[in-house]
C-alpha atoms as a PDB file:
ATOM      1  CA  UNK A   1      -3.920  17.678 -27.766  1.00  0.00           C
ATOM      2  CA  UNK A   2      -7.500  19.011 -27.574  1.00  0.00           C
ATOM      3  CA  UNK A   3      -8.526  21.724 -25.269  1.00  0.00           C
ATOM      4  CA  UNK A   4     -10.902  20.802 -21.762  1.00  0.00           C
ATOM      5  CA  UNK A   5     -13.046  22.818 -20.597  1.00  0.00           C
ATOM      6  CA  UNK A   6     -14.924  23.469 -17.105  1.00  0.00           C
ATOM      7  CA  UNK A   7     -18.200  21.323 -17.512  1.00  0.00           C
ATOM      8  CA  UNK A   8     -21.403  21.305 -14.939  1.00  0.00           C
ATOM      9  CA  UNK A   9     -22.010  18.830 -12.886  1.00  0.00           C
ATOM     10  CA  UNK A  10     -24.798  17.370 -14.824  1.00  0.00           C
ATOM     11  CA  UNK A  11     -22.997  17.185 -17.937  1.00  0.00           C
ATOM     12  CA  UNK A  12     -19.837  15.566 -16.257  1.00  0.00           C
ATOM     13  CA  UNK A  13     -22.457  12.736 -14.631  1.00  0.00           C
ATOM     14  CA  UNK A  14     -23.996  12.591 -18.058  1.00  0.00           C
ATOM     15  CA  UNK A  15     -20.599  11.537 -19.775  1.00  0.00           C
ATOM     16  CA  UNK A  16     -19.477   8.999 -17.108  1.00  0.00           C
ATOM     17  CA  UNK A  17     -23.192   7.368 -17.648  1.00  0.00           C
ATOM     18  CA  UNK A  18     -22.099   6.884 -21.564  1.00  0.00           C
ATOM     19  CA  UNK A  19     -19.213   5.699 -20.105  1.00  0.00           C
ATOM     20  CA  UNK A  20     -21.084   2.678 -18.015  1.00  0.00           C
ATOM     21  CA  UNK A  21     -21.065   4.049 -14.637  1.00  0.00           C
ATOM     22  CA  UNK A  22     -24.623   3.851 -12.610  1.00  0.00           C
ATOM     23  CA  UNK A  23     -26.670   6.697 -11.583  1.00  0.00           C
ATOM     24  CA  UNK A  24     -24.998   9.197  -8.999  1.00  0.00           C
ATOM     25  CA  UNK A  25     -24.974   8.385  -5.340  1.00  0.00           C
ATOM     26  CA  UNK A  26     -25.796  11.293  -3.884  1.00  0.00           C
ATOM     27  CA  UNK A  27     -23.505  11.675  -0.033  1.00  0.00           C
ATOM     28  CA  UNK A  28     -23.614  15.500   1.238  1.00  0.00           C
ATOM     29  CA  UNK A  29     -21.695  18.180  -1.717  1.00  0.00           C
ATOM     30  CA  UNK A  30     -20.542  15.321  -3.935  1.00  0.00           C
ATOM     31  CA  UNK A  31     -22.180  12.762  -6.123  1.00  0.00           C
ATOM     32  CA  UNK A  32     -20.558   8.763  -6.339  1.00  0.00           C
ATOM     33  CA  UNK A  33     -20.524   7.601  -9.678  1.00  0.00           C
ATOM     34  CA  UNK A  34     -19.830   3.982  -9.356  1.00  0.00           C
ATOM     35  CA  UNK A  35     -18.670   1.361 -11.884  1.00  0.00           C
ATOM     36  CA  UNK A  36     -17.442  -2.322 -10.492  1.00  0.00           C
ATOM     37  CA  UNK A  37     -15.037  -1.489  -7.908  1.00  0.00           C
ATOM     38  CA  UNK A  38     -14.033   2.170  -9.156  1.00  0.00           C
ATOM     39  CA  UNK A  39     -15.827   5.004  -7.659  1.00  0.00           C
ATOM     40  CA  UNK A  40     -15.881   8.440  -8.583  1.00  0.00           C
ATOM     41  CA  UNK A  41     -16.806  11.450  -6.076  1.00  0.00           C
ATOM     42  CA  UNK A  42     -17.992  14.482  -8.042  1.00  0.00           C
ATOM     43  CA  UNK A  43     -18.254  17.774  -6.060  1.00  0.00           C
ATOM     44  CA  UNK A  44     -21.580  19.511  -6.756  1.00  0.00           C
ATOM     45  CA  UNK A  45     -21.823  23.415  -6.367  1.00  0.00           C
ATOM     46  CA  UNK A  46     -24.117  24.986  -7.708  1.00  0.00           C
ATOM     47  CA  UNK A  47     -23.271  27.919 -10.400  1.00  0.00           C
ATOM     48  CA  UNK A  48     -19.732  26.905 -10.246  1.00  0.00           C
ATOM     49  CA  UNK A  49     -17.994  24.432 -13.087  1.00  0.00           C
ATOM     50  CA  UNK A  50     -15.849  21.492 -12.307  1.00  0.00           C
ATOM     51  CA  UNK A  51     -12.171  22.177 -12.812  1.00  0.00           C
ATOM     52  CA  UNK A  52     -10.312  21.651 -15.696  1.00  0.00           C
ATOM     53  CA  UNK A  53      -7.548  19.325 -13.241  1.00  0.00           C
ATOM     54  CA  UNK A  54     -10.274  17.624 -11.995  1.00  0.00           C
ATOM     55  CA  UNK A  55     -11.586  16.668 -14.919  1.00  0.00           C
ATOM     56  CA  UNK A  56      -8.309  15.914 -16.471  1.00  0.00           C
ATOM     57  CA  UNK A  57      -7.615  13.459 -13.142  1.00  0.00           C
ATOM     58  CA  UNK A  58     -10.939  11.437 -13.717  1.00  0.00           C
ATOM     59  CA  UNK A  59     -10.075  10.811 -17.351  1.00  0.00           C
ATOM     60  CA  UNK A  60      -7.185   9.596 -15.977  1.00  0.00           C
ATOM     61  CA  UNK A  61      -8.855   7.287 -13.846  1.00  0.00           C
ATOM     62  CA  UNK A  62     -11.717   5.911 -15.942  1.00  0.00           C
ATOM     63  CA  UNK A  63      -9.002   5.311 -18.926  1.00  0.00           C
ATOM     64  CA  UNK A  64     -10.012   7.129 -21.860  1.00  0.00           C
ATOM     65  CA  UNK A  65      -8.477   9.279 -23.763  1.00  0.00           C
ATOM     66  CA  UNK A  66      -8.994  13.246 -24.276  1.00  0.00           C
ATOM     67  CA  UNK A  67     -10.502  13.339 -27.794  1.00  0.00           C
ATOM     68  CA  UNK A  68     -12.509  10.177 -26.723  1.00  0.00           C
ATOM     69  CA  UNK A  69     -14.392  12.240 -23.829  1.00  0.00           C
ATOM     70  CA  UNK A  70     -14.434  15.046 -25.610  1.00  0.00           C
ATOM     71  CA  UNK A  71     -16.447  13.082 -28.514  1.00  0.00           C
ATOM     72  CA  UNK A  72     -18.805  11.510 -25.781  1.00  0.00           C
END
């Protein structure tokens, strides 16, 4: 199973646009990526990376597979 890695921010709202979702809603530390009915709060702070779990549980949600966000 390929490796994750901690990503930005900006790359992480960069691969859920590839993915379809609309441009980030920004509400207070976290940005709303939004695509039909699922929604996707993504904590923004700056000079840190997004987790690894974190990342791993939207994959989950959006329904693609590791090596296909990894490729994206």
């Amino acid at each position: 199973m390929p490796r994750l890695v901690p990503l930005s921010h900006k790359k992480l709202i960069n691969k859920l646009k590839k993915l379809w979702f609309v441009w980030p809603k920004f509400e207070g530390r976290h940005a709303h990526m939004i695509r039909w009915t699922t929604v996707i709060p993504i904590p923004i702070h700056w000079g840190k990376g997004i987790w690894v779990w974190l990342i791993s549980a939207i994959i989950k949600q959006v329904w693609v597979s590791r090596q296909e966000w990894i490729d994206l």
